[in-house]
C-alpha atoms as a PDB file:
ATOM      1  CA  UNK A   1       0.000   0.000   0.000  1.00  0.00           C
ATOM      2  CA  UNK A   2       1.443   3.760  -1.173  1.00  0.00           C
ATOM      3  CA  UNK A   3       1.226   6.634   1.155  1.00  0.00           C
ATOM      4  CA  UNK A   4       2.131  10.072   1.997  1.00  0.00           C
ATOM      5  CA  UNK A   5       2.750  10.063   5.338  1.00  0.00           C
ATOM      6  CA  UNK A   6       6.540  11.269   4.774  1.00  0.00           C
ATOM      7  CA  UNK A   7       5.333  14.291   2.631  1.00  0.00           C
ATOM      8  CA  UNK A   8       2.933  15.412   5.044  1.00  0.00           C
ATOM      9  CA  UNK A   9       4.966  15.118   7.624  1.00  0.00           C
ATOM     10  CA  UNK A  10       7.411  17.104   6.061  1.00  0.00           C
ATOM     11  CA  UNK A  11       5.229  19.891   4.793  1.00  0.00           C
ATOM     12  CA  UNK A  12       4.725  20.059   8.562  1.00  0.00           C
ATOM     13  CA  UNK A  13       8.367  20.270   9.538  1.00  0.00           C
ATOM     14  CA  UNK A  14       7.058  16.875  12.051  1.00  0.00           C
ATOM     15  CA  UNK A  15      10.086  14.379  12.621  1.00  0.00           C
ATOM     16  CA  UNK A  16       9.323  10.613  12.576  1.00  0.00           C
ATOM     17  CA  UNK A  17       9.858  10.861  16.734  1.00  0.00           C
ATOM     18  CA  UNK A  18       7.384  14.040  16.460  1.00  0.00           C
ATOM     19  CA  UNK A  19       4.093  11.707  14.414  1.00  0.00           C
ATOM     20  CA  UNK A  20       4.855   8.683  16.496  1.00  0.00           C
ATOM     21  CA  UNK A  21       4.187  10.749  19.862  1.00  0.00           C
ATOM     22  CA  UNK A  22       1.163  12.523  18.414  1.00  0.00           C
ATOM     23  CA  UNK A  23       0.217   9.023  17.253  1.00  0.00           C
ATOM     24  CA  UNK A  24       1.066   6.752  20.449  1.00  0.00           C
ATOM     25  CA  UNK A  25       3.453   4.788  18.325  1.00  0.00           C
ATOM     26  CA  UNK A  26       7.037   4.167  17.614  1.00  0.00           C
ATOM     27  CA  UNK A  27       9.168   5.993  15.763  1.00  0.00           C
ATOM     28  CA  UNK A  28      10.262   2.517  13.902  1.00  0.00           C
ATOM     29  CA  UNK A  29       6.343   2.267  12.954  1.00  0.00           C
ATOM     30  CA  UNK A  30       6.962   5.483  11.426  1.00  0.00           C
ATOM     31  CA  UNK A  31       9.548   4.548   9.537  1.00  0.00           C
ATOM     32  CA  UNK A  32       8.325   1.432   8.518  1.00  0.00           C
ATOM     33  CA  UNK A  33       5.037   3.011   7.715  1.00  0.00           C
ATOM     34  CA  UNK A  34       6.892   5.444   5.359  1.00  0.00           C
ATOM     35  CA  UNK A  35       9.184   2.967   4.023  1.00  0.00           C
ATOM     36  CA  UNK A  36       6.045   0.805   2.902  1.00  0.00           C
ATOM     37  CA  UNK A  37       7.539  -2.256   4.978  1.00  0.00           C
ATOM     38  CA  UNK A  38       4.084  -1.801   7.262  1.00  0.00           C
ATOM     39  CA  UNK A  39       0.425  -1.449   6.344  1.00  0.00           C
ATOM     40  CA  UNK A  40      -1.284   0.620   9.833  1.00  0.00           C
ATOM     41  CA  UNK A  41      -4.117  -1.010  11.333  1.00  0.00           C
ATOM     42  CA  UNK A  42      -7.416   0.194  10.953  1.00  0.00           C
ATOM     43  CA  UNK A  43      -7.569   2.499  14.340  1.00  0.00           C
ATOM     44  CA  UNK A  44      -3.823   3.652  13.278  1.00  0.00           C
ATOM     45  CA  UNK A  45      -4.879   4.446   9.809  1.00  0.00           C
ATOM     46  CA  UNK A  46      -7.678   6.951  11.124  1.00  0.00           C
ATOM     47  CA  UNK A  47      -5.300   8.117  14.003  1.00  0.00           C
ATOM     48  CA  UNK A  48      -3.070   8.978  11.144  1.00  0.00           C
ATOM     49  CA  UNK A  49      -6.080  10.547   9.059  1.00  0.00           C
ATOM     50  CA  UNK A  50      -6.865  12.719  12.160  1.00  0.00           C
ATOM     51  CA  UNK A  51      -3.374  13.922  12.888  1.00  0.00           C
ATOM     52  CA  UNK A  52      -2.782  15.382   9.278  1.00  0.00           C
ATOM     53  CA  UNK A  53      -6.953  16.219   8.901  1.00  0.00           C
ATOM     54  CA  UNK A  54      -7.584  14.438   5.996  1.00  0.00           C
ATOM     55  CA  UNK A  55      -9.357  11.015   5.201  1.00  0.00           C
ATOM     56  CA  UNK A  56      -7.822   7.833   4.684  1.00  0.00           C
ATOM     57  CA  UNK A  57      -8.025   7.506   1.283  1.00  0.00           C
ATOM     58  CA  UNK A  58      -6.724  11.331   0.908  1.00  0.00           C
ATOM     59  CA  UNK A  59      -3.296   9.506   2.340  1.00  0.00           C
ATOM     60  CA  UNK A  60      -3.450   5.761   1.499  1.00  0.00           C
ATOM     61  CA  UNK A  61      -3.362   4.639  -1.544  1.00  0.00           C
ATOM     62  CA  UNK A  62      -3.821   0.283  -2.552  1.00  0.00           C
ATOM     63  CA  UNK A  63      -1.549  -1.173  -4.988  1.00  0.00           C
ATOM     64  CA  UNK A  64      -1.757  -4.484  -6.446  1.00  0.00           C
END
């Protein structure tokens, strides 16, 4: 699964440490998250959605 998670965290000068307090997470899920090595659950997907005030799909994209 794509995302932008690194781009909007950038265009919101957030480090990885930064997003994974805000989110209750690691910073490895971050990076992992970012790297595409780990798909979010469903709660962490709209934690994430909340965070950067967009919807899920507005961030995540599937790929086959």
């Amino acid at each position: 699964m794509k995302n932008r998670i690194k781009v909007l965290r950038a265009e919101r000068n957030l480090t990885q440490a930064d997003l994974a307090v805000m989110l209750d997470t690691s910073r490895q899920t971050i990076n992992a998250l970012e790297t595409g090595k780990y798909d979010p659950s469903l709660p962490l997907a709209f934690k994430i959605a909340k965070v950067f005030s967009l919807s899920i799909e507005d961030i995540f994209q599937y790929e086959e």
